[in-house]
N, C-alpha and C. Protein backbone atom coordinates (compact mmCIF):
# COMPACT_ATOMS: atom_id res chain seq x y z
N UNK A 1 103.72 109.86 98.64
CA UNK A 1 102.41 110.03 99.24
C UNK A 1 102.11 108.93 100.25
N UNK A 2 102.49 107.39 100.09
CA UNK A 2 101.90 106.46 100.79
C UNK A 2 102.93 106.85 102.20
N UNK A 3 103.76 106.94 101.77
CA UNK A 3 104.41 107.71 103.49
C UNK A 3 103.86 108.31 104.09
N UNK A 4 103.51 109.55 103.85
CA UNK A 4 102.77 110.92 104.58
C UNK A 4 101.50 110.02 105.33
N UNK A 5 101.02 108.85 104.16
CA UNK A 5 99.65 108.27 104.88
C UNK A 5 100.08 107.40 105.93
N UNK A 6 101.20 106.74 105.98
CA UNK A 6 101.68 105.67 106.91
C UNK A 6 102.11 106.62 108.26
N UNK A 7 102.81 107.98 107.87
CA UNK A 7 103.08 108.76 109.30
C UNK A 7 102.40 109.19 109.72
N UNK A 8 100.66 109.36 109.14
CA UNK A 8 99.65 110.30 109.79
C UNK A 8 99.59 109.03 110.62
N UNK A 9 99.09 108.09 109.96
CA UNK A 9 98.75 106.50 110.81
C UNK A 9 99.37 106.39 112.44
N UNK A 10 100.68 106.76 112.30
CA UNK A 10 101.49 106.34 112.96
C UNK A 10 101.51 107.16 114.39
N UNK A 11 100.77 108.79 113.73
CA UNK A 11 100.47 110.04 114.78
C UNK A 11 99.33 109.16 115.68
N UNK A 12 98.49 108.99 114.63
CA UNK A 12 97.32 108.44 115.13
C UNK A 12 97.44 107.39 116.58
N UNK A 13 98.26 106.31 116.04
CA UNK A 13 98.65 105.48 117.11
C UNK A 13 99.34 105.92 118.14
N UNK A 14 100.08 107.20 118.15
CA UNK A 14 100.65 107.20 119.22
C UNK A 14 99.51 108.25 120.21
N UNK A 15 98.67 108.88 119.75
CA UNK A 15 97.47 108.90 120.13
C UNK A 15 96.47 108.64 120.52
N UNK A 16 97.12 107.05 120.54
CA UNK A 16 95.76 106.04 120.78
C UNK A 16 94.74 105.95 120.27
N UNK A 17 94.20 106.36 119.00
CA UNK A 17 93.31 106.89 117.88
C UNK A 17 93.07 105.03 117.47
N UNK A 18 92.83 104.18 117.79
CA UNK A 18 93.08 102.93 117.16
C UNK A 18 92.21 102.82 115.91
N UNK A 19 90.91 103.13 116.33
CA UNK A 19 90.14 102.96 115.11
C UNK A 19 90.27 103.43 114.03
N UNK A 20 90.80 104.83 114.07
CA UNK A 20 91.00 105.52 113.03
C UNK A 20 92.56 104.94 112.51
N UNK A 21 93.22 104.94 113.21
CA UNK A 21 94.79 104.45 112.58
C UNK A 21 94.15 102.93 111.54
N UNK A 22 93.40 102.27 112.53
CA UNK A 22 93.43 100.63 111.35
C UNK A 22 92.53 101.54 109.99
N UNK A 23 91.48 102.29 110.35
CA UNK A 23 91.15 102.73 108.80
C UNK A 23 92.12 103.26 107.76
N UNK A 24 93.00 104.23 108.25
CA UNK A 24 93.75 104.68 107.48
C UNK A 24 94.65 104.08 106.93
N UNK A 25 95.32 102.85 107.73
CA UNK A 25 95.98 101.58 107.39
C UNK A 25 95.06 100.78 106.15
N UNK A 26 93.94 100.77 105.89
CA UNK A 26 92.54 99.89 105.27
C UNK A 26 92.70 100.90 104.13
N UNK A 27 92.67 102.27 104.09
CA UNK A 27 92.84 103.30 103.55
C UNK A 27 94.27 103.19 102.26
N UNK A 28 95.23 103.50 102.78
CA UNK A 28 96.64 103.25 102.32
C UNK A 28 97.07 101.59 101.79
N UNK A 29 96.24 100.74 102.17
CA UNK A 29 96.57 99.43 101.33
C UNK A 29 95.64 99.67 100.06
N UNK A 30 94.30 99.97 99.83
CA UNK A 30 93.61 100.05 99.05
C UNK A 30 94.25 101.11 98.04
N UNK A 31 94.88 102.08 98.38
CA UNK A 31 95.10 102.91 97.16
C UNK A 31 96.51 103.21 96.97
N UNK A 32 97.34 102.04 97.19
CA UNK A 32 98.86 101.77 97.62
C UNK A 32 99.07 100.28 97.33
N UNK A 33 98.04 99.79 96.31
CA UNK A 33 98.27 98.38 96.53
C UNK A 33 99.80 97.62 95.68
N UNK A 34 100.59 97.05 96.59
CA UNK A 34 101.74 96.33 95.98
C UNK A 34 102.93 97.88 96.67
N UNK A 35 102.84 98.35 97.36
CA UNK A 35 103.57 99.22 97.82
C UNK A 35 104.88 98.76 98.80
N UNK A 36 106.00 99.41 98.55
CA UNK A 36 107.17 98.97 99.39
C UNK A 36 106.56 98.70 100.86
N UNK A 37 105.37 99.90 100.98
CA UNK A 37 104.86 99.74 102.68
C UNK A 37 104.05 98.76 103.33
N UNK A 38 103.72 98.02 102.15
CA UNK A 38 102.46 96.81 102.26
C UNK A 38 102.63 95.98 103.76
N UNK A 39 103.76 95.60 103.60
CA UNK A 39 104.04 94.73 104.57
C UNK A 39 104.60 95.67 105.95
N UNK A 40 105.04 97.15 105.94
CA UNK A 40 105.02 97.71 107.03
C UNK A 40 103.70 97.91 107.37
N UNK A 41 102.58 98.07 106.83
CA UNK A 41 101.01 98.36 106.79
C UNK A 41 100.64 97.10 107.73
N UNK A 42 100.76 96.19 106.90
CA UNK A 42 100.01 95.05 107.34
C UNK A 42 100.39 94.13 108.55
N UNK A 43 101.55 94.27 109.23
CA UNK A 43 102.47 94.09 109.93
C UNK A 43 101.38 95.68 111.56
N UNK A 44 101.73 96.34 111.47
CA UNK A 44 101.02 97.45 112.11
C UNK A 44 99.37 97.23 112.37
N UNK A 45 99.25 97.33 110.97
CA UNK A 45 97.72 96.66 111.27
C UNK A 45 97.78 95.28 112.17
N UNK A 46 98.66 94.33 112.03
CA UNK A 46 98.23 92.87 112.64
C UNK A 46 98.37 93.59 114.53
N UNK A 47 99.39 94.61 114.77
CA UNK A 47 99.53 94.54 116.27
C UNK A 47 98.52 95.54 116.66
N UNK A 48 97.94 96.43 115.65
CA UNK A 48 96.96 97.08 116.80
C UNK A 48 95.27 95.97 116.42
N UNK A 49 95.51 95.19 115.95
CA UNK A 49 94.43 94.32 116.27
C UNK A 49 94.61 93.25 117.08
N UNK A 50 95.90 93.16 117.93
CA UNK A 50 96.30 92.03 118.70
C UNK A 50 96.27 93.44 119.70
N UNK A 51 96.32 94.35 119.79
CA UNK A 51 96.16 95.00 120.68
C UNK A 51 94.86 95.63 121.95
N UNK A 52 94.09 95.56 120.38
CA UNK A 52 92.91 95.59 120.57
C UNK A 52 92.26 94.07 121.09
N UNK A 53 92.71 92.82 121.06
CA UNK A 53 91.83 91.88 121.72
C UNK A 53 91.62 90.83 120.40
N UNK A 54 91.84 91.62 119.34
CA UNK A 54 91.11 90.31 117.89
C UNK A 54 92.69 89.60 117.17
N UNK A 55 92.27 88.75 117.85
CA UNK A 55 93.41 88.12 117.92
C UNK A 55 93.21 87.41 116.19
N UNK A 56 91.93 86.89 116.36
CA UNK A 56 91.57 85.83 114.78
C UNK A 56 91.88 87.03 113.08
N UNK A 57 91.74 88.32 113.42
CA UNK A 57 92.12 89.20 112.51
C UNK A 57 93.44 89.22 112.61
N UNK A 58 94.38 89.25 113.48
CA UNK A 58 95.73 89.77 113.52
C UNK A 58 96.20 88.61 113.08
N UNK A 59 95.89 87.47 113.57
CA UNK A 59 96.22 85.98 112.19
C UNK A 59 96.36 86.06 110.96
N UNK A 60 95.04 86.99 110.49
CA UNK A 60 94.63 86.50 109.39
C UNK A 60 96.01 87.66 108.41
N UNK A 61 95.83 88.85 109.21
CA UNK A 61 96.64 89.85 108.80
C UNK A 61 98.26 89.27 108.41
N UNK A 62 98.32 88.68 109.89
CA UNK A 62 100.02 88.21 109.25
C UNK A 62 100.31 87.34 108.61
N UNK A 63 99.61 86.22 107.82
CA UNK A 63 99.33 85.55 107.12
C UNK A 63 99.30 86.12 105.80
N UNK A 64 99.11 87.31 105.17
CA UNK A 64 98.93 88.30 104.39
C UNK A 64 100.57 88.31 103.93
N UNK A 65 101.25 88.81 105.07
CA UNK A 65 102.48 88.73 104.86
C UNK A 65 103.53 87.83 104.81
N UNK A 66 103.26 86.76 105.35
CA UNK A 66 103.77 85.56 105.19
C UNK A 66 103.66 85.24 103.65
N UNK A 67 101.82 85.04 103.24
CA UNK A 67 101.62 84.36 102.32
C UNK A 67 101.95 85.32 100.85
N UNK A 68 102.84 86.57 100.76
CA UNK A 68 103.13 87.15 99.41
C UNK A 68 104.63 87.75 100.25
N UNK A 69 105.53 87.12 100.44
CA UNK A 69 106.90 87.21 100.73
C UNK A 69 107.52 88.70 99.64
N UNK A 70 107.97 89.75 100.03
CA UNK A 70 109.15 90.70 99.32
C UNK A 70 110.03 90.66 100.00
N UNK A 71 111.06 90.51 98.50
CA UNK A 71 113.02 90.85 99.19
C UNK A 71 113.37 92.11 98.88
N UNK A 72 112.31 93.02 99.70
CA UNK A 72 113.01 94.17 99.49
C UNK A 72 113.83 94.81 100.98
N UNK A 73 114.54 96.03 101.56
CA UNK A 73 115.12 96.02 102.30
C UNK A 73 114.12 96.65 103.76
């Protein structure tokens, strides 16, 4: 399931849908939490908010991922 939510996301963005893609991203961490995708999520989320101009969120975002490291593939 957290796939299907990460590829709608992903329609979204290539749509240019930004707002709605970071919700659904906000969306899929909340009910996906600790998910293989976390860090593809949060990683996505950090560039369309560096995309968008908010640079102090896209910090804070990759910091997220920095600060809870997985060795997964």
């Amino acid at each position: 399931m957290a796939l299907k939510v990460y590829a709608a996301v992903g329609g979204l963005v290539f749509q240019n849908q930004i707002p709605l893609a970071e919700a659904g991203l906000d969306a899929l961490l909340r009910k996906y939490p600790g998910h293989a995708l976390t860090d593809d999520a949060l990683y996505l989320k950090a560039k369309l908010q560096r995309r968008t101009g908010d640079y102090a969120a896209a910090v804070r975002t990759l910091e997220q991922i920095t600060g809870n490291p997985k060795y997964d593939v």
